[in-house]
N, C-alpha and C. Protein backbone atom coordinates (compact mmCIF):
# COMPACT_ATOMS: atom_id res chain seq x y z
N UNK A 1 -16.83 31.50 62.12
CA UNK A 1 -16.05 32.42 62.94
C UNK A 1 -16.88 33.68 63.17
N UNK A 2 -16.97 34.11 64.56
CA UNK A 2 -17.56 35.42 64.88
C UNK A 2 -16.69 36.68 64.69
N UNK A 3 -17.16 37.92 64.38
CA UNK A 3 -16.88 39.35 64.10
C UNK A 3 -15.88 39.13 64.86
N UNK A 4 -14.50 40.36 65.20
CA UNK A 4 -13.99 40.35 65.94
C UNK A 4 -14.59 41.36 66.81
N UNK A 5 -14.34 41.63 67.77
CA UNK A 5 -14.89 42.27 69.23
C UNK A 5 -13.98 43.35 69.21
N UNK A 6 -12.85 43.14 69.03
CA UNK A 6 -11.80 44.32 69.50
C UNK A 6 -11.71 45.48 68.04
N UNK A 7 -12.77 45.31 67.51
CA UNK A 7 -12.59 46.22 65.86
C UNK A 7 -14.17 47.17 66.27
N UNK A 8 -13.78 48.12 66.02
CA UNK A 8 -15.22 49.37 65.93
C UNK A 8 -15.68 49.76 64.93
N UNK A 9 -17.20 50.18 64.62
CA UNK A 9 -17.28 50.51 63.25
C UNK A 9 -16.33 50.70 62.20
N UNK A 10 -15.85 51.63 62.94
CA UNK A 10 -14.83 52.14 61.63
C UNK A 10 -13.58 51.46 61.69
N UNK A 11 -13.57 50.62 62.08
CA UNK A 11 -12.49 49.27 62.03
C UNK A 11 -11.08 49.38 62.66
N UNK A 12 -11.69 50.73 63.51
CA UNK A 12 -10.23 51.05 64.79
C UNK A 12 -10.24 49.96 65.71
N UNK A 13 -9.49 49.78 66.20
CA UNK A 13 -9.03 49.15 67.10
C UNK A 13 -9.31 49.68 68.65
N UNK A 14 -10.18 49.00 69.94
CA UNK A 14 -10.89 49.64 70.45
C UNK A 14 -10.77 48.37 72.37
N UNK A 15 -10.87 48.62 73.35
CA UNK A 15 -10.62 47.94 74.21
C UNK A 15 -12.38 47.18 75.00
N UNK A 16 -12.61 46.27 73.97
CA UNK A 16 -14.52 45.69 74.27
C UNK A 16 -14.75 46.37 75.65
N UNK A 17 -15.82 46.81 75.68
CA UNK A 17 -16.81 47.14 76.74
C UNK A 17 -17.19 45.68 77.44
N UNK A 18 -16.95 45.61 78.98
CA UNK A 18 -17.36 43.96 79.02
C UNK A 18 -18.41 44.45 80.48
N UNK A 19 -18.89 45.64 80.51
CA UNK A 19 -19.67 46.33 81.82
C UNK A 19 -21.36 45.01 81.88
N UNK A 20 -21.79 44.71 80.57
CA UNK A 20 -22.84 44.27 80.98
C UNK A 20 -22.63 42.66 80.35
N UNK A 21 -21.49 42.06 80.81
CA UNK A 21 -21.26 40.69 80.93
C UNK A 21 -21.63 40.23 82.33
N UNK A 22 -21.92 39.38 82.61
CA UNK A 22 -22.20 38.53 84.00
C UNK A 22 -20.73 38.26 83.96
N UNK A 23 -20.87 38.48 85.66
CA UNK A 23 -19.47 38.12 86.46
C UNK A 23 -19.65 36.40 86.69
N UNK A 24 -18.18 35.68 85.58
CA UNK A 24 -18.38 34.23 86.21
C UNK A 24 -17.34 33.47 86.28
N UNK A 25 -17.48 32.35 86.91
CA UNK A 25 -15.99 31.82 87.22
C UNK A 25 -15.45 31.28 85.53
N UNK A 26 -13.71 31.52 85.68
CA UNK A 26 -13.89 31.40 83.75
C UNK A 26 -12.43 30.66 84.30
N UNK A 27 -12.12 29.92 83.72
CA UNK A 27 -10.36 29.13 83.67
C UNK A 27 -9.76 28.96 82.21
N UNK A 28 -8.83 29.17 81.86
CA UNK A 28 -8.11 28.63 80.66
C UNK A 28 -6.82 27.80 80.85
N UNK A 29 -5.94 27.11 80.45
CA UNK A 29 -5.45 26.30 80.76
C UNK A 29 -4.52 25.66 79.27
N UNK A 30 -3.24 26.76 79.15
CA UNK A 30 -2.38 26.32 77.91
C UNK A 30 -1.28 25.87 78.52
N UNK A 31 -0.51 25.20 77.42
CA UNK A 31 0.56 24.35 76.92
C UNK A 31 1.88 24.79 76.65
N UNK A 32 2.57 24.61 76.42
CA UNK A 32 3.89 24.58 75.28
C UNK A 32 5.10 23.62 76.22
N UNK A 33 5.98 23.99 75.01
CA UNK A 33 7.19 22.71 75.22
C UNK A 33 8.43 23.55 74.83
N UNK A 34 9.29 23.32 75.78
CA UNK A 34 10.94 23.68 75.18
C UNK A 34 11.67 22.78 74.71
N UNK A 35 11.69 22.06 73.64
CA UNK A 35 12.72 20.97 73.43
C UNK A 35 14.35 21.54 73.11
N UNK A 36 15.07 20.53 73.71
CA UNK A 36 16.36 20.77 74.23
C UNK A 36 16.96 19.61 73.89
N UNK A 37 18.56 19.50 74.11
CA UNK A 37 19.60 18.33 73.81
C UNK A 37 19.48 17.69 74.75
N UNK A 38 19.24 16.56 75.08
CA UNK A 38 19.56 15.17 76.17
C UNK A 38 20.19 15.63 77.18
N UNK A 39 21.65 16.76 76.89
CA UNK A 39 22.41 16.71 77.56
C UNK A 39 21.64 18.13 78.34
N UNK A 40 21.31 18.96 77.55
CA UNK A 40 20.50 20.31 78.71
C UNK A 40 19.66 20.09 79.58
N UNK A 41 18.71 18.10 79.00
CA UNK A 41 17.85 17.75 80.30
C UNK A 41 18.59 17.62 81.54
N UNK A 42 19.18 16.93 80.89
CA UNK A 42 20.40 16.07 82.39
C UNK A 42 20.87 17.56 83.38
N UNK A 43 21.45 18.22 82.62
CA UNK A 43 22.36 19.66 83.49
C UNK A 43 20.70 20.29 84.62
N UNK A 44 19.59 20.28 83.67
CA UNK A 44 18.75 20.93 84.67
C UNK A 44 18.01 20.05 85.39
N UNK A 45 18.07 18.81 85.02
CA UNK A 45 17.46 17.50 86.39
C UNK A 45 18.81 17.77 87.33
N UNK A 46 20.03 17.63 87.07
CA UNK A 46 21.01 17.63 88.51
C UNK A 46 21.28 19.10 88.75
N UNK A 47 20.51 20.15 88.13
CA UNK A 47 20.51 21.15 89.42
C UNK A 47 22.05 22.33 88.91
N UNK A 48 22.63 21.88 87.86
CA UNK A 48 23.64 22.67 87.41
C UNK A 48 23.77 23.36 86.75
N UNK A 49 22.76 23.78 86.54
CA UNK A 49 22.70 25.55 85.79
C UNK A 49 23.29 26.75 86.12
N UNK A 50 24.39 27.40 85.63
CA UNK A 50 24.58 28.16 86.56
C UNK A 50 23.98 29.34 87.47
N UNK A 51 22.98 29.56 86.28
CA UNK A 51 21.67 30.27 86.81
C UNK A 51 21.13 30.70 88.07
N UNK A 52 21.21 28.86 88.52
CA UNK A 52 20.29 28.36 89.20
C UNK A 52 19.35 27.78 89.13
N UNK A 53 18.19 27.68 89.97
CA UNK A 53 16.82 26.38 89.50
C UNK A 53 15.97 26.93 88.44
N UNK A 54 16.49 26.19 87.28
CA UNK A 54 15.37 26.48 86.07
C UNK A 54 13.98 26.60 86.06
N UNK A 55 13.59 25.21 86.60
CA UNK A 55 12.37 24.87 86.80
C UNK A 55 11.43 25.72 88.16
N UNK A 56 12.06 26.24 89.13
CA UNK A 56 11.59 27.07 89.74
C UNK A 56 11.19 28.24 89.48
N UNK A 57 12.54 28.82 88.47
CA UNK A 57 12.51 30.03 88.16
C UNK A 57 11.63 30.44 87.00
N UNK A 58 11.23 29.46 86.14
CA UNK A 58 10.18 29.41 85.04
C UNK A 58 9.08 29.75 85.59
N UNK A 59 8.69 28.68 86.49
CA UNK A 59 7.79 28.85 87.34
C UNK A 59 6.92 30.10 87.82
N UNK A 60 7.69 30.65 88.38
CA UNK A 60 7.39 32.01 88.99
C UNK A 60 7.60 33.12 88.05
N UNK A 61 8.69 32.85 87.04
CA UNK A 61 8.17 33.91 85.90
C UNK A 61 6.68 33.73 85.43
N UNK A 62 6.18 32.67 85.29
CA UNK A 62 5.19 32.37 84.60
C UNK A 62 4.62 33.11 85.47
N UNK A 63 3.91 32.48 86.57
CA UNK A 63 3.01 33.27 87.39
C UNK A 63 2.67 34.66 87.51
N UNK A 64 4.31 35.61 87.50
CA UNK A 64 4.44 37.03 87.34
C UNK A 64 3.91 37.69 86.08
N UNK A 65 4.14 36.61 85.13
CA UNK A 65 3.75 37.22 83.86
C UNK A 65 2.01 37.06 83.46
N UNK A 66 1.62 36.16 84.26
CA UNK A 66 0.26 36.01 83.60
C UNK A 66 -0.93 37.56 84.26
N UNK A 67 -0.03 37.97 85.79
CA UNK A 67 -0.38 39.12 86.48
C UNK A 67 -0.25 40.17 85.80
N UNK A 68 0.76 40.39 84.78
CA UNK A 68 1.18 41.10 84.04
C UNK A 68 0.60 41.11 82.33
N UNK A 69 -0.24 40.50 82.01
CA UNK A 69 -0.92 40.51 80.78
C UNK A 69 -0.94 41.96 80.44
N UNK A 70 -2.27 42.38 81.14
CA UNK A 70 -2.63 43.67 80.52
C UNK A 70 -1.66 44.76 79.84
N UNK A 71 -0.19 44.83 80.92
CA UNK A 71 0.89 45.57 80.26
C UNK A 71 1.56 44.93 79.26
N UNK A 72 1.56 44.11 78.89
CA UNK A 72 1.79 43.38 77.43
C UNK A 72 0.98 43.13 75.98
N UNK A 73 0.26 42.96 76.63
CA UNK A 73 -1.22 42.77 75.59
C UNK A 73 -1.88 44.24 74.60
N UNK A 74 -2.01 44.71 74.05
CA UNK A 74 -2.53 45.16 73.94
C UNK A 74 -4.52 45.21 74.27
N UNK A 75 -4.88 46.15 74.46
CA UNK A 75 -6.28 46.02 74.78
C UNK A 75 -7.00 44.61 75.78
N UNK A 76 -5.64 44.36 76.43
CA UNK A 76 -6.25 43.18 77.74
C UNK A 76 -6.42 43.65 78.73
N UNK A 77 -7.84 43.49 79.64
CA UNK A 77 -8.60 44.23 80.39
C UNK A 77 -7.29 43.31 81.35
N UNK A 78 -7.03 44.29 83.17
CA UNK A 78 -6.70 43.96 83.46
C UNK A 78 -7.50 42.91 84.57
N UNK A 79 -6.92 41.98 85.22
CA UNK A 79 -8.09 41.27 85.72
C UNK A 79 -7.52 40.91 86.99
N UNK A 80 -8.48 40.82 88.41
CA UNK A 80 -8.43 40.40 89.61
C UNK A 80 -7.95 38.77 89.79
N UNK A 81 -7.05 38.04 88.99
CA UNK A 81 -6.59 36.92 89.03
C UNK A 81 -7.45 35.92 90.19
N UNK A 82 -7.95 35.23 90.44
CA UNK A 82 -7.92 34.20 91.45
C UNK A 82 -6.84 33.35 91.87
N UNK A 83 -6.39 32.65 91.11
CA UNK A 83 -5.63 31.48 91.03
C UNK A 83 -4.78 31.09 89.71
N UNK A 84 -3.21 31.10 89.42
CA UNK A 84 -2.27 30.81 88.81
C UNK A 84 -1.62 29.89 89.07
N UNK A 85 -1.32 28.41 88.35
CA UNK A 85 -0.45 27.46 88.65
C UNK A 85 0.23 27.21 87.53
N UNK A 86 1.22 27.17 87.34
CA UNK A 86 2.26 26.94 86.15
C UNK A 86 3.26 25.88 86.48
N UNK A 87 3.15 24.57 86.05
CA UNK A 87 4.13 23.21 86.21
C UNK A 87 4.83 23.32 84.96
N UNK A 88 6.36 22.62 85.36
CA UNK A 88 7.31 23.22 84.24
C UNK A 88 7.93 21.32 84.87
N UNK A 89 7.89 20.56 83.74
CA UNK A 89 8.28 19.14 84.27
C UNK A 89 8.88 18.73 83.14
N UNK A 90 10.44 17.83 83.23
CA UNK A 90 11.26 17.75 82.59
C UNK A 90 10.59 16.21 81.63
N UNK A 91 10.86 16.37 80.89
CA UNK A 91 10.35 15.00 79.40
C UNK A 91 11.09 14.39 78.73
N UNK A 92 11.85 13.67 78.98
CA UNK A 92 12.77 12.96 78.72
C UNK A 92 12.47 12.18 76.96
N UNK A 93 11.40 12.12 76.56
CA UNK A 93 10.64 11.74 75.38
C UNK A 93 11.43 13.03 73.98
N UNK A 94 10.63 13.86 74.96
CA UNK A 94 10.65 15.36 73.56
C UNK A 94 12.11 15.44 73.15
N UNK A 95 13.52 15.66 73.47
CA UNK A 95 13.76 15.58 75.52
C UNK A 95 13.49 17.00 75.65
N UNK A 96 12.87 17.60 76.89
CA UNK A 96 12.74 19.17 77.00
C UNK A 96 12.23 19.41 78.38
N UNK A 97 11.29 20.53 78.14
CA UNK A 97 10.23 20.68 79.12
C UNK A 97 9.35 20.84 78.71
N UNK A 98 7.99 20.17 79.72
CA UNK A 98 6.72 20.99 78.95
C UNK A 98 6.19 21.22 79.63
N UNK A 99 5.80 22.64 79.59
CA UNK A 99 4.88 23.69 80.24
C UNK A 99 3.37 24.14 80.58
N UNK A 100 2.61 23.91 81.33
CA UNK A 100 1.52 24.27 81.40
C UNK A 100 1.31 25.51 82.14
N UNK A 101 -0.39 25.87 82.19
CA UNK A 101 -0.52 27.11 83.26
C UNK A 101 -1.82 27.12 83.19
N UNK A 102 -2.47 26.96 84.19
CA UNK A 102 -4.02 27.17 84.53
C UNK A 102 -4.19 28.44 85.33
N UNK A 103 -5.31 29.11 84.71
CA UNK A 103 -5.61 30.40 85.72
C UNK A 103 -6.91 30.72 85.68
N UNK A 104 -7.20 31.06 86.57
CA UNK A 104 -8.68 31.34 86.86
C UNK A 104 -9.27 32.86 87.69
N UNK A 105 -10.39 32.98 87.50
CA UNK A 105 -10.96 34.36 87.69
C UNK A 105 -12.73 34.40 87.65
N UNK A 106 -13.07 35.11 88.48
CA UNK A 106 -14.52 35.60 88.50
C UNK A 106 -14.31 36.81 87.75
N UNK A 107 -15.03 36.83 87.32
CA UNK A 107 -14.90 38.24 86.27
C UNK A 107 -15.90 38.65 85.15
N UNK A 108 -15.46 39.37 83.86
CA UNK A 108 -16.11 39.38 82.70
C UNK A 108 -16.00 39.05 81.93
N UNK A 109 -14.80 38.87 81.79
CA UNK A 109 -13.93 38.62 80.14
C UNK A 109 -12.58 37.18 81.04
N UNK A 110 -12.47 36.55 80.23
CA UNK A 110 -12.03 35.74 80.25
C UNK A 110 -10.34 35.48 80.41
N UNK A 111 -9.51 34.33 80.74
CA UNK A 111 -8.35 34.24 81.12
C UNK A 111 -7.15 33.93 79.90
N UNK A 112 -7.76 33.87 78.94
CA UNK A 112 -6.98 32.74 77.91
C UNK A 112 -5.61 33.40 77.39
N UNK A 113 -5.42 34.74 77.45
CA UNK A 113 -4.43 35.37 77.05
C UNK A 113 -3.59 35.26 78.12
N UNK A 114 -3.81 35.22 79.59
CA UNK A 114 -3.10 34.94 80.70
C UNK A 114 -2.67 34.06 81.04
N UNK A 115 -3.02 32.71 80.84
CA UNK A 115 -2.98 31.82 80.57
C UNK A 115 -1.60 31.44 79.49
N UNK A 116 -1.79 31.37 78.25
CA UNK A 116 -1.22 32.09 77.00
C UNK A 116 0.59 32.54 77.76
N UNK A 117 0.41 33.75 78.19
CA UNK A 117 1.47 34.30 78.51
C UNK A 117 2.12 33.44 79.81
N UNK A 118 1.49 33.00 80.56
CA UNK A 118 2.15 32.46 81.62
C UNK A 118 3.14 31.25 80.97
N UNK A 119 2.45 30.75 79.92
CA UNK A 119 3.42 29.66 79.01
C UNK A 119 4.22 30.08 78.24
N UNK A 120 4.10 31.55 77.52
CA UNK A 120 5.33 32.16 77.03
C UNK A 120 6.58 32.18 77.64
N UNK A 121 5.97 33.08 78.76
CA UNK A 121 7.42 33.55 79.15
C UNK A 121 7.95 32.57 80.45
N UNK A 122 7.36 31.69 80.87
CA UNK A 122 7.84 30.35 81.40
C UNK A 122 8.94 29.76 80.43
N UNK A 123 8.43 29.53 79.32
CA UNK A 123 9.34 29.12 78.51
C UNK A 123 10.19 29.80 77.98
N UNK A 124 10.17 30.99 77.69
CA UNK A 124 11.37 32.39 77.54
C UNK A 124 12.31 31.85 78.62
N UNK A 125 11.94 32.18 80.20
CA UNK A 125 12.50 31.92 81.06
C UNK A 125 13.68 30.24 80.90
N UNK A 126 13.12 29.17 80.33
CA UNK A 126 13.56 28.12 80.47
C UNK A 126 14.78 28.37 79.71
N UNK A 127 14.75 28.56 78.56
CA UNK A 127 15.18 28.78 77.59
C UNK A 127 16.77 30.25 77.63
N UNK A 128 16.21 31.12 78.32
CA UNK A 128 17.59 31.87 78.88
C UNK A 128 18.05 31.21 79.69
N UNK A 129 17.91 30.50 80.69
CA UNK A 129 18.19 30.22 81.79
C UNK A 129 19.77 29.09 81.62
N UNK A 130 19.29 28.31 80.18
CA UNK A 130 20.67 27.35 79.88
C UNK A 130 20.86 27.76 78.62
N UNK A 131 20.50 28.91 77.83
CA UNK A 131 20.99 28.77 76.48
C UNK A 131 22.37 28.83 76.48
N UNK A 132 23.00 29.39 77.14
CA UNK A 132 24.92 28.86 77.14
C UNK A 132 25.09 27.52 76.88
N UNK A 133 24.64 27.04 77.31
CA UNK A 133 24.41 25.15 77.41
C UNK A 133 24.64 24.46 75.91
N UNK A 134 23.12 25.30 75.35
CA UNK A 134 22.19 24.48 74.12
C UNK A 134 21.22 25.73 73.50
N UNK A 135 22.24 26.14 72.54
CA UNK A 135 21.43 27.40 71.68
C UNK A 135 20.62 26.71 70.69
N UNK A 136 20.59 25.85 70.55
CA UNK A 136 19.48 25.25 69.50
C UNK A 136 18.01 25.11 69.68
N UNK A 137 17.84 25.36 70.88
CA UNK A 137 16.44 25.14 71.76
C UNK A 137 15.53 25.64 70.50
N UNK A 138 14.05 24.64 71.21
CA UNK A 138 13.05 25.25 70.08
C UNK A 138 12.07 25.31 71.31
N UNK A 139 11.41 26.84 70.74
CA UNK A 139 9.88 26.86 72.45
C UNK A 139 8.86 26.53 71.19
N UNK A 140 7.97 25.50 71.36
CA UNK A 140 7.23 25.11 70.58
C UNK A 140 5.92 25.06 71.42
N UNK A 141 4.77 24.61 70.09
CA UNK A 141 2.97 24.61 70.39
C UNK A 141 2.91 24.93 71.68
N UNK A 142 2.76 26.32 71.57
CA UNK A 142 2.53 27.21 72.59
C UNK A 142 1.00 27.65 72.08
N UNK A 143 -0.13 26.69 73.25
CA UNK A 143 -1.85 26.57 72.75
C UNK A 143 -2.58 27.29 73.52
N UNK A 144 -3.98 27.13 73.31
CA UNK A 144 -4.93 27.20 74.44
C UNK A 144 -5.39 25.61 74.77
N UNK A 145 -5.57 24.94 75.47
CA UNK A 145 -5.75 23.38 75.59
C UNK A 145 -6.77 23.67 76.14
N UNK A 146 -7.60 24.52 77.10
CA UNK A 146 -9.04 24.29 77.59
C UNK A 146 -9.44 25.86 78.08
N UNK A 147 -10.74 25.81 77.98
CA UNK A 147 -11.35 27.12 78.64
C UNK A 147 -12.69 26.74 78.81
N UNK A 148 -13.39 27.65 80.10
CA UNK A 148 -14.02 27.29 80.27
C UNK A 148 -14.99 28.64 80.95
N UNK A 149 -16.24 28.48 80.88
CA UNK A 149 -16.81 30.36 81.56
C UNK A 149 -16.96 30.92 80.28
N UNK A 150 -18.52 31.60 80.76
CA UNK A 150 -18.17 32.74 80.07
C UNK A 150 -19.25 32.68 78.81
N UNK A 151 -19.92 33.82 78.04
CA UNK A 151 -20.77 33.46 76.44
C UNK A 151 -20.80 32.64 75.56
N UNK A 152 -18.94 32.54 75.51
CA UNK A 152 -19.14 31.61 74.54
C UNK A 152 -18.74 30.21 74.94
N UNK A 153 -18.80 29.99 76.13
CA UNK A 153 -19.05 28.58 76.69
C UNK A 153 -17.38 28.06 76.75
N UNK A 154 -17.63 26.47 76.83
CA UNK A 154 -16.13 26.01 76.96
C UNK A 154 -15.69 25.68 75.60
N UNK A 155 -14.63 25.44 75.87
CA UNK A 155 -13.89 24.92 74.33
C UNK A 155 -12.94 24.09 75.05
N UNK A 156 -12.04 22.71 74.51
CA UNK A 156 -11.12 21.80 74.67
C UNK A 156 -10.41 21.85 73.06
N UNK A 157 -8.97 21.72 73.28
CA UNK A 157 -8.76 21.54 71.87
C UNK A 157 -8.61 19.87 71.21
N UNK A 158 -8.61 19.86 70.18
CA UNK A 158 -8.32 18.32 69.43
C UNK A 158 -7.03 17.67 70.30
């Protein structure tokens, strides 16, 4: 494991200098899952939430939120986004949803916390949206699954 970056000599806490990184295309690309009762799949496959569209509305939280890192994050540079896609697809297995979010950027510093968050609060989102329904919900392995760009190269997880 390398030093951490965000610690300064004196072991303050500090926002990395990323001025003499090469600008490059960088993507990250996480996970997670809302598992839910059989019966909360069914209510949000036929559309009866009272809400409204779950799966839409996850959606576009996600997206909003991954724009929104930096004001959440502590010490996350803010970044010129390229491209955000967040699929929120019902799983009849888990039974739930499971969430992804790919995002990408030319830049310095990398996407993975944006990424990260776009699957948080996608799934925050899922998760208010019917908890009247099914308070038992669990938002689970919420990962990084791929990255790519950047010093320290790509990574895939197990």
């Amino acid at each position: 494991m390398t030093g951490l970056t965000h610690l300064d000599a004196a072991g303050e806490a500090n926002m990395v200098d990323v001025s003499d990184k090469d600008v490059t295309s960088r993507t990250a690309i996480a996970e997670g899952r809302v598992v839910m009762q059989p019966e909360t799949v069914a209510l949000i496959r036929q559309g009866d939430a009272k809400k409204g569209d779950v799966l839409g509305t996850a959606r576009l939280a996600g997206i909003m939120a991954s724009k929104r890192t930096h004001e959440l994050i502590p010490l996350c540079h803010p970044l010129l986004i390229s491209k955000v896609k967040v699929d929120c697809a019902l799983d009849e297995s888990l039974p739930g949803v499971r969430v992804s979010a790919e995002v990408k950027v030319s830049g310095q510093t990398g996407v993975e916390m944006e990424a990260l968050t776009a699957v948080s609060v996608a799934c925050l989102t899922i998760y208010d949206m019917v908890k009247a329904a099914d308070k038992g919900m669990r938002i689970e392995s919420i990962r990084l699954r791929r990255k790519s760009g950047g010093r320290s190269g790509d990574y895939e997880a197990p």
